[in-house]
PDB file of N, CA and C in Angstrom:
ATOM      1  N   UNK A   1       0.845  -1.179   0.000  1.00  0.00           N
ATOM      2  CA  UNK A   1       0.000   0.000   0.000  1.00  0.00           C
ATOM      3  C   UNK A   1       0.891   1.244   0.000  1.00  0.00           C
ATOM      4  N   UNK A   2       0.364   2.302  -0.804  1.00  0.00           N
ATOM      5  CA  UNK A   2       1.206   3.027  -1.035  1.00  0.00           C
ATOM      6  C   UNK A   2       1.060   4.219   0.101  1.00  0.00           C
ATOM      7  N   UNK A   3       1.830   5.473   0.385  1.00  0.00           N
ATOM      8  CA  UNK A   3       1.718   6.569   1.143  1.00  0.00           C
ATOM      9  C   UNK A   3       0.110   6.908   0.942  1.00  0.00           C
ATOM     10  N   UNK A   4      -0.250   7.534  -0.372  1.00  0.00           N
ATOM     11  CA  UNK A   4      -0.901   8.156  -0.566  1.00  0.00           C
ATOM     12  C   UNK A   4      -2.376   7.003   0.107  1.00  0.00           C
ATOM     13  N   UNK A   5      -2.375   6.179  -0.584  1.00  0.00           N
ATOM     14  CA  UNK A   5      -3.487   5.190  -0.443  1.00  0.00           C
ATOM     15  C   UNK A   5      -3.663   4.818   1.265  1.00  0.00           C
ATOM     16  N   UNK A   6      -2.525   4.723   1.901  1.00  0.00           N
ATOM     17  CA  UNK A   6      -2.607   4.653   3.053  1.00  0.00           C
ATOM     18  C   UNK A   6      -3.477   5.913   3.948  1.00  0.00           C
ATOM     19  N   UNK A   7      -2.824   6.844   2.869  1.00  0.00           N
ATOM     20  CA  UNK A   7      -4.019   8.643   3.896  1.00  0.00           C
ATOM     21  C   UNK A   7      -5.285   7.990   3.097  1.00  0.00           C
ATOM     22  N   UNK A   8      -5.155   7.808   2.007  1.00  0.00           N
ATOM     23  CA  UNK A   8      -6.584   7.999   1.907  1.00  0.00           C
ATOM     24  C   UNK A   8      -8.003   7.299   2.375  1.00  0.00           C
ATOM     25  N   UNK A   9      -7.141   5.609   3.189  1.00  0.00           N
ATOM     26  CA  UNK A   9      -7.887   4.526   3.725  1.00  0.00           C
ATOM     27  C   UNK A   9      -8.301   5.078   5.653  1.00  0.00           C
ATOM     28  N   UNK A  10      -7.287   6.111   5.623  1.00  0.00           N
ATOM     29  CA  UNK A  10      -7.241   6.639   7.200  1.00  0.00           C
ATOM     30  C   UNK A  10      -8.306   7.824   6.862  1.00  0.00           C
ATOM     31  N   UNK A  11      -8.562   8.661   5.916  1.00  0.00           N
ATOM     32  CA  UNK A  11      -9.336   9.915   5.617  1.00  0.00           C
ATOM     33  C   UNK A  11     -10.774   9.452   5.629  1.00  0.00           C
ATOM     34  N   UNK A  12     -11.200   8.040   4.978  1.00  0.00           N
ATOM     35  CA  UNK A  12     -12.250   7.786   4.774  1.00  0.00           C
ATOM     36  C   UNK A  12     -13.272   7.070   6.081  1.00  0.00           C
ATOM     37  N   UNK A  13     -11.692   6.572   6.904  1.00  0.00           N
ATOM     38  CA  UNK A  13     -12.580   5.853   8.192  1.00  0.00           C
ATOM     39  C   UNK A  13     -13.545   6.440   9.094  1.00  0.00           C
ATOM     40  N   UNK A  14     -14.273   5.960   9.463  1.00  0.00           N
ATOM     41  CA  UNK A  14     -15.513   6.248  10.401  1.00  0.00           C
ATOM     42  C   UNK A  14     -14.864   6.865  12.007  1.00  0.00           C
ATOM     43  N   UNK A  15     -15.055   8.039  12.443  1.00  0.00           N
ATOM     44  CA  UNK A  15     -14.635   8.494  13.526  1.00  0.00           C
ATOM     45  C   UNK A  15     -14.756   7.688  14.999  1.00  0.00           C
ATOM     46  N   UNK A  16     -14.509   7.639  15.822  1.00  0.00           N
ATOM     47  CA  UNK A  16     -14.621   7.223  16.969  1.00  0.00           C
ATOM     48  C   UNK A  16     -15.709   7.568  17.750  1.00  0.00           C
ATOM     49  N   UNK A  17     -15.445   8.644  17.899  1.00  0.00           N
ATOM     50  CA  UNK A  17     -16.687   9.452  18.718  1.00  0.00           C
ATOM     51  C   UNK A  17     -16.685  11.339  17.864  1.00  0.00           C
ATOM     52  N   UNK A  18     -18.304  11.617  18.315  1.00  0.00           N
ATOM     53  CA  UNK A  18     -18.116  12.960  18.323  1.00  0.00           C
ATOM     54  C   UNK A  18     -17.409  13.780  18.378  1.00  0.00           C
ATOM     55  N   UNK A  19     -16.680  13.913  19.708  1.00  0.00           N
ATOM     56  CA  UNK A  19     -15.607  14.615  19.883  1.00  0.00           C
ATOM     57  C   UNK A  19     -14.011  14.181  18.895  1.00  0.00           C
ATOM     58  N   UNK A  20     -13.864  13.231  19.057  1.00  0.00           N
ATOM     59  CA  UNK A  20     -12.991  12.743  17.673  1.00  0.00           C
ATOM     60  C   UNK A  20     -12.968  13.538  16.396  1.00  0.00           C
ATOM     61  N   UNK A  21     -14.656  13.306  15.438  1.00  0.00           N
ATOM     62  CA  UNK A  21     -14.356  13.860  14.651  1.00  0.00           C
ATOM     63  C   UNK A  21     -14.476  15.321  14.513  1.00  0.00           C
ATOM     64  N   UNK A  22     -14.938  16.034  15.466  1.00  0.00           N
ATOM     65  CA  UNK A  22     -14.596  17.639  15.794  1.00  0.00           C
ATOM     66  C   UNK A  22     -13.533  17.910  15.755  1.00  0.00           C
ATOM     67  N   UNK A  23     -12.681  17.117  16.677  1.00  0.00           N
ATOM     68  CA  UNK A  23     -11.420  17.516  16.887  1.00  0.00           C
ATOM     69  C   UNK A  23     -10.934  17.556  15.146  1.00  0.00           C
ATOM     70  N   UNK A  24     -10.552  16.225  14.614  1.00  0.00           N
ATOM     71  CA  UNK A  24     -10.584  16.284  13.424  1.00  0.00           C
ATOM     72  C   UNK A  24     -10.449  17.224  12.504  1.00  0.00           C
ATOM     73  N   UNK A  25     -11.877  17.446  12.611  1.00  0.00           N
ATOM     74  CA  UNK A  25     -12.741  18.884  11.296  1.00  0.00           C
ATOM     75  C   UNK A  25     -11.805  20.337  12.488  1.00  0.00           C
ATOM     76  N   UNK A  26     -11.802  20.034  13.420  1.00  0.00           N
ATOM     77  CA  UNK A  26     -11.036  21.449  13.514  1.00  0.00           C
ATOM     78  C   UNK A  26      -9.690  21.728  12.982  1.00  0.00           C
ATOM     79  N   UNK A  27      -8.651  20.296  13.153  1.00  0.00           N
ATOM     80  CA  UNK A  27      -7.617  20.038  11.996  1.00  0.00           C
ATOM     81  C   UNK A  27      -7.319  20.335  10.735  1.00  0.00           C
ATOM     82  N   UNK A  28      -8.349  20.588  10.453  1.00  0.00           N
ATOM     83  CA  UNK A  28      -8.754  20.052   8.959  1.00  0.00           C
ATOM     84  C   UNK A  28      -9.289  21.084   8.277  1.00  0.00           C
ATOM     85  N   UNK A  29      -9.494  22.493   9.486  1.00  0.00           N
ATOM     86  CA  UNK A  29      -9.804  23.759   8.773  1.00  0.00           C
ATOM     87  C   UNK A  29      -8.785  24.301   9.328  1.00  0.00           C
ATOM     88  N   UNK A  30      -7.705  24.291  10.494  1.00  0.00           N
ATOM     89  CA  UNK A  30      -6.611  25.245  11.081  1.00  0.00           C
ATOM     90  C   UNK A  30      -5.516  24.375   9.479  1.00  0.00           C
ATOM     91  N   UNK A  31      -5.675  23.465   9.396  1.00  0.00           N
ATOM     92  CA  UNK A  31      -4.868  23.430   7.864  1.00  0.00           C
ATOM     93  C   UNK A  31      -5.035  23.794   6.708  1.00  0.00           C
ATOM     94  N   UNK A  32      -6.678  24.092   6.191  1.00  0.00           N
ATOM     95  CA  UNK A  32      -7.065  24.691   5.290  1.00  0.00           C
ATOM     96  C   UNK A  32      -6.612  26.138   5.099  1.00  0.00           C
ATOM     97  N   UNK A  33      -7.001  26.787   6.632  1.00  0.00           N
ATOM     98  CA  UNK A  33      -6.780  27.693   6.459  1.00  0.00           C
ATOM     99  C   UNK A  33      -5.843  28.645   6.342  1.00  0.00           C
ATOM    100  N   UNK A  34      -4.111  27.866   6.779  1.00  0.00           N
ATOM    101  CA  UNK A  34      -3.352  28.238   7.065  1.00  0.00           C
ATOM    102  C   UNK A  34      -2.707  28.165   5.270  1.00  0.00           C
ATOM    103  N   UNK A  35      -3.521  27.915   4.299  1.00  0.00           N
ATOM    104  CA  UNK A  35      -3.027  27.862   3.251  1.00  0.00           C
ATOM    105  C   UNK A  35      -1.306  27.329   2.481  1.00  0.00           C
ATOM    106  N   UNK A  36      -1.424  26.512   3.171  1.00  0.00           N
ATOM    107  CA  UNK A  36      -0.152  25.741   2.573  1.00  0.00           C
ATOM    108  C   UNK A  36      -0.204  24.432   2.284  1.00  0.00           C
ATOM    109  N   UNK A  37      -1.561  23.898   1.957  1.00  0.00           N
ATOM    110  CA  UNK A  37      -1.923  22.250   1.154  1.00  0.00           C
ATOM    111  C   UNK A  37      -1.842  22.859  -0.299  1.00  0.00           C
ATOM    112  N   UNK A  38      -1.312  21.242  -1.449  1.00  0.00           N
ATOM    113  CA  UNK A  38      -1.905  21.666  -2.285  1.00  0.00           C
ATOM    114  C   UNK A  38      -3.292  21.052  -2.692  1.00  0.00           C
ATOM    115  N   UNK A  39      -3.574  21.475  -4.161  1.00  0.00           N
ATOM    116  CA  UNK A  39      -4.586  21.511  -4.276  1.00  0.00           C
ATOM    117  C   UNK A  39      -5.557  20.264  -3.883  1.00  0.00           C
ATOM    118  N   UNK A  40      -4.481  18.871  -4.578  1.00  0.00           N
ATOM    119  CA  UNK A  40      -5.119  17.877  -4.234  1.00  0.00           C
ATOM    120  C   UNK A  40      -5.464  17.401  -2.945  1.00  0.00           C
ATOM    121  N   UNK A  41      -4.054  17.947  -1.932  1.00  0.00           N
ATOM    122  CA  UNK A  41      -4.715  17.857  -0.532  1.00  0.00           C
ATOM    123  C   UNK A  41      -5.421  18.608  -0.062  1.00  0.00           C
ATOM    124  N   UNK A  42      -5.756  19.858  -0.725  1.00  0.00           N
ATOM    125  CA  UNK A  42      -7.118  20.367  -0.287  1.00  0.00           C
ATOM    126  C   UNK A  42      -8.177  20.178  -0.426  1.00  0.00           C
ATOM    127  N   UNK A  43      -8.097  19.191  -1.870  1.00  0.00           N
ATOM    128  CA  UNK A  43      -9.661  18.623  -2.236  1.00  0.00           C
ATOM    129  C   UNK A  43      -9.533  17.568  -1.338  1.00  0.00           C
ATOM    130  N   UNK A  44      -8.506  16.763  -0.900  1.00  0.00           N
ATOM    131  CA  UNK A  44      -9.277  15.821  -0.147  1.00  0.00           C
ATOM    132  C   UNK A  44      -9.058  16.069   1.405  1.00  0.00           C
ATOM    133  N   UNK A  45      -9.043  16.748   1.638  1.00  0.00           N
ATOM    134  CA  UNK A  45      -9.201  17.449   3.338  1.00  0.00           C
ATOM    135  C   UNK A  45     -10.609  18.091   3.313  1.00  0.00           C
ATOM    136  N   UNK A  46     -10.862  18.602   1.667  1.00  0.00           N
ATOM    137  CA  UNK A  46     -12.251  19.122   1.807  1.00  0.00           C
ATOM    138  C   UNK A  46     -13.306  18.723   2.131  1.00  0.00           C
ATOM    139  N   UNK A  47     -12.725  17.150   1.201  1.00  0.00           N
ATOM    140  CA  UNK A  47     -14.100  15.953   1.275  1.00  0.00           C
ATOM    141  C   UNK A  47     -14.093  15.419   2.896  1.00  0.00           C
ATOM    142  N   UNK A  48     -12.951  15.120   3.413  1.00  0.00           N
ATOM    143  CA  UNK A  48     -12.955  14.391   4.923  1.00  0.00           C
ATOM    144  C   UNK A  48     -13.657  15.442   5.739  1.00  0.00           C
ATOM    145  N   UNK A  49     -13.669  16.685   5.140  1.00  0.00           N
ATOM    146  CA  UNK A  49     -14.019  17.427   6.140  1.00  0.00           C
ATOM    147  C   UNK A  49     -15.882  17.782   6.480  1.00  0.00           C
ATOM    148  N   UNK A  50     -16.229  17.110   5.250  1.00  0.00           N
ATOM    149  CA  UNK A  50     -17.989  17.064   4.366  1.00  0.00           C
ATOM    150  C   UNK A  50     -17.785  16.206   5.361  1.00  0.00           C
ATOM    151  N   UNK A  51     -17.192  15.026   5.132  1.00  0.00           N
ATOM    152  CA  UNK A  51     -17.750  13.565   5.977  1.00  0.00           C
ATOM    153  C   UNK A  51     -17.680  13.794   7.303  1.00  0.00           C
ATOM    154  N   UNK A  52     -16.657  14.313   7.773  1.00  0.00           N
ATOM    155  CA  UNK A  52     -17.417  14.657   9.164  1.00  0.00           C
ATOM    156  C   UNK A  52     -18.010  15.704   9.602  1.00  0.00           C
ATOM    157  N   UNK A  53     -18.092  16.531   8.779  1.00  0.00           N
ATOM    158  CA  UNK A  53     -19.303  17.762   9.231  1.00  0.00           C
ATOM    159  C   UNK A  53     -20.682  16.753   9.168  1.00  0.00           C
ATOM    160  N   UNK A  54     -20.692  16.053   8.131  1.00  0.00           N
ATOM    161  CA  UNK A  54     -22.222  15.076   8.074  1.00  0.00           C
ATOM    162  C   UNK A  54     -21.972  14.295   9.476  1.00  0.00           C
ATOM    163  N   UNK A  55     -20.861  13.302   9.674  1.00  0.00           N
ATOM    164  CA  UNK A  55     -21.172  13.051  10.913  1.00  0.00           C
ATOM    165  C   UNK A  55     -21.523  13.421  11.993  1.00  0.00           C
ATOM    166  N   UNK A  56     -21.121  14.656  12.245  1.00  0.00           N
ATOM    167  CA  UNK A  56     -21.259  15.233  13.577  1.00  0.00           C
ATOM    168  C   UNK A  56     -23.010  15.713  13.876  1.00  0.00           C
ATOM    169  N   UNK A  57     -23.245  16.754  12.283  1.00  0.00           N
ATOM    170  CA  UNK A  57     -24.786  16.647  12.473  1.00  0.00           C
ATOM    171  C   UNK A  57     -25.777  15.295  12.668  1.00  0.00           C
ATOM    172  N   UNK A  58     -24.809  14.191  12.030  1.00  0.00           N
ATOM    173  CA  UNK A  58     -26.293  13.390  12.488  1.00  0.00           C
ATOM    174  C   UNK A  58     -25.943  12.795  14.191  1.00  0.00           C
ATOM    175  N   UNK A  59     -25.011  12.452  14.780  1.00  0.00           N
ATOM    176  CA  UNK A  59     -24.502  12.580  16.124  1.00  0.00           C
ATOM    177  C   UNK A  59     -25.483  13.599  17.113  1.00  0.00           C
ATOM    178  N   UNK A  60     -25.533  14.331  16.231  1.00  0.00           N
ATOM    179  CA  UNK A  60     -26.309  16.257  17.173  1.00  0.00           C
ATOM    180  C   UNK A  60     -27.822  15.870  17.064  1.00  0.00           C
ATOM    181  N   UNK A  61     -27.922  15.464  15.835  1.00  0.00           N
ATOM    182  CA  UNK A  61     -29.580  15.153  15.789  1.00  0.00           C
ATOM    183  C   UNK A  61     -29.927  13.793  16.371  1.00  0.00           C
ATOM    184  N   UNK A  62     -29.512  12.682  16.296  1.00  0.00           N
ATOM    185  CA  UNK A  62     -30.013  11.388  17.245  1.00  0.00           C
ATOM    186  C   UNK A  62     -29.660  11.883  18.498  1.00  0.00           C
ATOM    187  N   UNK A  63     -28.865  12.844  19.313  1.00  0.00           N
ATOM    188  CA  UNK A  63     -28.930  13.266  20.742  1.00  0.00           C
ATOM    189  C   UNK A  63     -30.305  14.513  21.108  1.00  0.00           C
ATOM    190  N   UNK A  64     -30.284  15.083  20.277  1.00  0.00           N
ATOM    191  CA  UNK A  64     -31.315  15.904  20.535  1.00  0.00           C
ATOM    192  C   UNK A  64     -32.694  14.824  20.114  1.00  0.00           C
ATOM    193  N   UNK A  65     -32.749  13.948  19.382  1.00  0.00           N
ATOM    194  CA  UNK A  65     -33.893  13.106  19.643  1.00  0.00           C
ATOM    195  C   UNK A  65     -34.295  12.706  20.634  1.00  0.00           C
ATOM    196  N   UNK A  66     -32.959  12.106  21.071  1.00  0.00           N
ATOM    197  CA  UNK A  66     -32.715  11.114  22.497  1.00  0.00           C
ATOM    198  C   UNK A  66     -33.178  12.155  23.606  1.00  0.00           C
ATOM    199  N   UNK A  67     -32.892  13.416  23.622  1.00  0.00           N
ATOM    200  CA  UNK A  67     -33.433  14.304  24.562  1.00  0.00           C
ATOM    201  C   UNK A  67     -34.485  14.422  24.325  1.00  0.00           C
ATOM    202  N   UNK A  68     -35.231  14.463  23.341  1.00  0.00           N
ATOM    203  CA  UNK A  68     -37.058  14.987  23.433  1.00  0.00           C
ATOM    204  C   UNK A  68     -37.627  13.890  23.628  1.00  0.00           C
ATOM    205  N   UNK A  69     -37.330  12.416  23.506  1.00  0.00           N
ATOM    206  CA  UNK A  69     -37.613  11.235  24.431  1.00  0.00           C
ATOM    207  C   UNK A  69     -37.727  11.301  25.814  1.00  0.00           C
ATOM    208  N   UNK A  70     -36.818  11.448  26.206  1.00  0.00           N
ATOM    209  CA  UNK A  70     -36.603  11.787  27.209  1.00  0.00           C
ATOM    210  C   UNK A  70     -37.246  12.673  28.203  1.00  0.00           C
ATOM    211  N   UNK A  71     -37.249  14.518  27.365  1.00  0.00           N
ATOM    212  CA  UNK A  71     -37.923  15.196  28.196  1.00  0.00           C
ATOM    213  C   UNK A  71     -39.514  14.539  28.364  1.00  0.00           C
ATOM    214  N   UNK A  72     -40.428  14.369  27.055  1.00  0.00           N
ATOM    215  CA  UNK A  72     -41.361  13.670  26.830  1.00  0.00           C
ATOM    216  C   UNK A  72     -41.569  12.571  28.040  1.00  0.00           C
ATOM    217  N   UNK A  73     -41.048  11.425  28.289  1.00  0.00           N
ATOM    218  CA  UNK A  73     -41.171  10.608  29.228  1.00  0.00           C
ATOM    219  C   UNK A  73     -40.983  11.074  30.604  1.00  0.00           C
ATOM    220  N   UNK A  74     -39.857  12.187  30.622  1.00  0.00           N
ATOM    221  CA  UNK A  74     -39.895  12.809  31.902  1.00  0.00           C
ATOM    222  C   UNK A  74     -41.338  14.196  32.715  1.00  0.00           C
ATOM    223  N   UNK A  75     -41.516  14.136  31.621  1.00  0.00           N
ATOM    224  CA  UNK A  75     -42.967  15.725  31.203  1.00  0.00           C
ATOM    225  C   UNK A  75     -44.313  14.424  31.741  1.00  0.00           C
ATOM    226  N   UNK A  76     -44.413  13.128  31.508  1.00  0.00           N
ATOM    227  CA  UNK A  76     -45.428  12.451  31.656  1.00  0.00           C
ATOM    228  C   UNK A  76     -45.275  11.855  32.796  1.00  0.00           C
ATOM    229  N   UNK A  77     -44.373  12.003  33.502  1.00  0.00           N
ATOM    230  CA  UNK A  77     -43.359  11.578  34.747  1.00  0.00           C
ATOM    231  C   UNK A  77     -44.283  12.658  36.162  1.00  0.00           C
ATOM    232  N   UNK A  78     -43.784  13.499  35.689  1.00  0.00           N
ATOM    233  CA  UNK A  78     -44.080  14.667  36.608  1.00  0.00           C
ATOM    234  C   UNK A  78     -45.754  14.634  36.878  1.00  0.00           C
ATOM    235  N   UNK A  79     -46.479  14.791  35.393  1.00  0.00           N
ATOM    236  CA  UNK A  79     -47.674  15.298  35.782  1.00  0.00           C
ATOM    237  C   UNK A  79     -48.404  13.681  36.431  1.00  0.00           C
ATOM    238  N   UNK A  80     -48.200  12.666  36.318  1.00  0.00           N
ATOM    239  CA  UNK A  80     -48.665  11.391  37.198  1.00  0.00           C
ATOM    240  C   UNK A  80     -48.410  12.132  38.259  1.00  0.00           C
ATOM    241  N   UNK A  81     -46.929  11.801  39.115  1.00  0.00           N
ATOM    242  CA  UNK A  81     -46.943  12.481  40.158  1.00  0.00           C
ATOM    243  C   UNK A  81     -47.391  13.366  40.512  1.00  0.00           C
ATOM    244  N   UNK A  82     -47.647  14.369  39.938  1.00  0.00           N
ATOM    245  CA  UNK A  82     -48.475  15.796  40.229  1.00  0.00           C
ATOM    246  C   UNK A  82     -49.719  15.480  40.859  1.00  0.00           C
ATOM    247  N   UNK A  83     -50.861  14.548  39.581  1.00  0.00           N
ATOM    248  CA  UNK A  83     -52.116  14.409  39.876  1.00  0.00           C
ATOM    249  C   UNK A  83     -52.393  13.124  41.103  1.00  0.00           C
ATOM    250  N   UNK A  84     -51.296  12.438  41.378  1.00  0.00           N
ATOM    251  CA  UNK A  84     -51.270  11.521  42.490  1.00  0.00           C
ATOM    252  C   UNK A  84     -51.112  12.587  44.304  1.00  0.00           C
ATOM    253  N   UNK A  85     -50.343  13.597  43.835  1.00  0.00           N
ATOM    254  CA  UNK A  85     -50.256  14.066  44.863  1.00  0.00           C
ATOM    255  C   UNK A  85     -51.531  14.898  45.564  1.00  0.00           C
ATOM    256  N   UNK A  86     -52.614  15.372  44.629  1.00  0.00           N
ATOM    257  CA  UNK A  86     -53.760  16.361  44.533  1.00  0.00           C
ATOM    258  C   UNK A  86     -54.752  15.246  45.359  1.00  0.00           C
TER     259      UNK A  86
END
C-alpha cells in the first residue's frame, strides 16, 4: 500500500466518537486555512471534512432526539406524580 493510499484509507474511516471527529474537522480547517496544502490535498481534506461535518450533524440530531424522548417521558413523569399528589 502506497503513502498516498494509506491517507486515503485513514481519511475515509468512520470516527470514533463525536468529539474525535470535531477535533478532526477542527484540523482540517486550522490546515485549510493556514493555506499551505496543495490543491489535491485540499480537495481531499475538503471531502474528509464534508464527511465529518455530516457526521457530527447526524450525532447532534439522534442526541437531541434522544433528549425529546426523554424530556417527553420525563414531562409524563411529573404530571402522574403531580395528579397523584392532589
Amino acid at each position: 500500500m502506497t503513502k498516498s493510499t494509506k491517507n486515503a484509507a485513514a481519511l475515509s474511516s468512520q470516527p470514533e466518537s463525536f468529539e474525535a471527529a470535531s477535533a478532526e474537522l477542527e484540523k482540517i480547517v486550522t490546515a485549510m486555512e493556514a493555506g499551505q496544502m496543495s490543491l489535491e490535498a485540499s480537495l481531499s481534506a475538503y471531502q474528509r471534512g464534508a464527511e465529518l461535518l455530516q457526521y457530527c450533524q447526524s450525532k447532534l440530531q439522534n442526541a437531541q432526539q434522544q433528549v425529546r424522548i426523554l424530556e417527553t417521558g420525563m414531562l409524563k413523569n411529573f404530571s402522574q406524580s403531580d395528579s397523584n399528589e392532589r
